[in-house]
Protein backbone atom coordinates (compact mmCIF):
# COMPACT_ATOMS: atom_id res chain seq x y z
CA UNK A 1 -14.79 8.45 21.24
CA UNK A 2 -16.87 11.52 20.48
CA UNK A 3 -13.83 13.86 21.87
CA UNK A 4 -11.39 11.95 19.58
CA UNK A 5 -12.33 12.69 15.98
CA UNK A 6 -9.58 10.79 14.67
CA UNK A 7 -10.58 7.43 16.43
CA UNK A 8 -14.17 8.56 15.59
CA UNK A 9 -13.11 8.98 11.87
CA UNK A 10 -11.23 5.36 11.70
CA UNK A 11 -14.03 3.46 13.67
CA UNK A 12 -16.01 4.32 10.90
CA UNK A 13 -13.68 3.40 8.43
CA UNK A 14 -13.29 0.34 10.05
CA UNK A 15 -16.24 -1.21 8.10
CA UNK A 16 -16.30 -2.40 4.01
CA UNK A 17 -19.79 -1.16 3.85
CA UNK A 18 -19.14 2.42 4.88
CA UNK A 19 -16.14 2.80 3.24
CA UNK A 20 -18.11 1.29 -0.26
CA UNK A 21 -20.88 3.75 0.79
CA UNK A 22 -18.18 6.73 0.92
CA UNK A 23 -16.81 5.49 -2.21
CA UNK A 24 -19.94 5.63 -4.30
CA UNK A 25 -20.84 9.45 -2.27
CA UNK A 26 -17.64 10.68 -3.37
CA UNK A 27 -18.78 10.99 -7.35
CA UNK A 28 -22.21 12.49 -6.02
CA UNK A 29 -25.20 12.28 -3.16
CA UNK A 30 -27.28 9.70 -3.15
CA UNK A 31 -30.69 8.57 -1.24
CA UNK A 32 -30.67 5.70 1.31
CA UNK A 33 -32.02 3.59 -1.22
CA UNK A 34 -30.00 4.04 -3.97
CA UNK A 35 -27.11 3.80 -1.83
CA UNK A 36 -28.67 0.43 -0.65
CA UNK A 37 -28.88 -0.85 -4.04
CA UNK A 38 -25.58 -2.63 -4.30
CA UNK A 39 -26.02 -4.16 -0.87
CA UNK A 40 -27.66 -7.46 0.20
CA UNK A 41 -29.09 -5.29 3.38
CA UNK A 42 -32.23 -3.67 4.18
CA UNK A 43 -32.53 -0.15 4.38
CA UNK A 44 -32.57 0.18 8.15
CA UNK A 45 -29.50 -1.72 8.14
CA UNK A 46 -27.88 1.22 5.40
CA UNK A 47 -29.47 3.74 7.56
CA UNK A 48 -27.94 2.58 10.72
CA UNK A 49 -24.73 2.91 8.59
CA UNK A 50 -25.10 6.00 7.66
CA UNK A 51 -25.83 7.42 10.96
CA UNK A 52 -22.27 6.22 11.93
CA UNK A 53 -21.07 7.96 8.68
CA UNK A 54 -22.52 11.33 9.94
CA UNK A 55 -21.57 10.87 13.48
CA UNK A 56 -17.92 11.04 12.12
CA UNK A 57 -19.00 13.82 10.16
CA UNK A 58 -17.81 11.88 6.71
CA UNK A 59 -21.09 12.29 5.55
CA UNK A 60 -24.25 15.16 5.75
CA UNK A 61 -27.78 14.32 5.17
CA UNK A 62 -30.12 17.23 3.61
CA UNK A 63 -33.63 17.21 3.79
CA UNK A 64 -35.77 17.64 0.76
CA UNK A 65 -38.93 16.82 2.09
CA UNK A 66 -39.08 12.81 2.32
CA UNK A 67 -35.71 12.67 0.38
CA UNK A 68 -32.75 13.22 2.18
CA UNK A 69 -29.57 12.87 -0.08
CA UNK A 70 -26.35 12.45 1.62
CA UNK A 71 -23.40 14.04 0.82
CA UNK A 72 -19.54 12.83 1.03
CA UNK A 73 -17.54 15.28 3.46
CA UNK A 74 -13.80 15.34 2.98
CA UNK A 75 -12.75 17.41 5.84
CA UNK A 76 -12.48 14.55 8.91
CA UNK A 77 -10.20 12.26 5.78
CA UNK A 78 -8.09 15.44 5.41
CA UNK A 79 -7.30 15.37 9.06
CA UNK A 80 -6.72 11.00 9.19
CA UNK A 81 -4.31 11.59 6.18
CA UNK A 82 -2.25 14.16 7.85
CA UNK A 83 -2.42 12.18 10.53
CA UNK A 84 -0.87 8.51 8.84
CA UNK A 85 1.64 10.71 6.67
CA UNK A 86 3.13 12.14 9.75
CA UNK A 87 3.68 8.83 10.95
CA UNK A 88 4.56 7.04 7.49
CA UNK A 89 8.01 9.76 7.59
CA UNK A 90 8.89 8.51 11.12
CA UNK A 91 8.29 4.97 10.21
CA UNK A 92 10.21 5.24 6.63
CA UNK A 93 13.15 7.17 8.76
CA UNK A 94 13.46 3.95 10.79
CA UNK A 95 12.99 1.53 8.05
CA UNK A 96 15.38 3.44 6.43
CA UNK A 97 18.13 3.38 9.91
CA UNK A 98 17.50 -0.37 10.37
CA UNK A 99 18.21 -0.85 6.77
CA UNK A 100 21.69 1.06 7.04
CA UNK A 101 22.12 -0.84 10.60
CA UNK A 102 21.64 -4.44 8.76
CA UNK A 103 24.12 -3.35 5.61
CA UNK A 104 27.07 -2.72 8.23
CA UNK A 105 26.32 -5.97 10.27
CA UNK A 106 26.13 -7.81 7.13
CA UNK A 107 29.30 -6.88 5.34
CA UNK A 108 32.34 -9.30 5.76
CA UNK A 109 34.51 -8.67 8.87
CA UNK A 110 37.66 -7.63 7.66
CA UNK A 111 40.56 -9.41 9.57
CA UNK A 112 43.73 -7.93 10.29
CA UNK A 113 46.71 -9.81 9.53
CA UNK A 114 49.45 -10.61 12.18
């Protein structure tokens, strides 16, 4: 997956506790523990999803001495958005055809008289 952002970027999106951890990043950074606060998970297990965070580049980690605030990246979301709206038009333009295909097959057949 590393040569597919996009895959790299949902996989990681895939899971409630990263996107709650992006959620909480995006007003501000935060430190590994104060990101674990809300969680019922130890900080090894926030780490470890963090490190998934980065490796989709959603997320950077600084280093200030022993604290190391991360930091929400919007950049690899910019590209997953473009991404589902190009593919929300073409789904809406056949929603939209198979909605005009089921009004003609639906309205009364109009018999011709003898």
């Amino acid at each position: 997956m590393a040569d597919d952002p996009l895959s790299t970027t949902f996989a990681a999106l895939a899971d409630p506790t990263r996107r709650a951890i992006l959620a909480r990043l995006a007003s501000g950074e935060a430190s590994v523990n104060e990101l674990a606060q809300p969680f019922d998970m130890s900080l090894q297990a926030v780490s470890k999803h963090l490190k998934v965070l980065e490796g989709a580049r959603l997320i950077t980690r600084g280093r200030d001495a022993q604290y190391r605030p991360s930091r929400f990246e919007a950049a690899p979301l910019d590209t997953a958005i473009e991404w589902i709206e190009r593919h929300r038009q073409v789904w809406r333009e056949r929603f939209d055809q198979l909605e005009q295909h089921l009004r003609v097959i639906q309205q009364p057949h109009k018999e011709t008289a003898p």
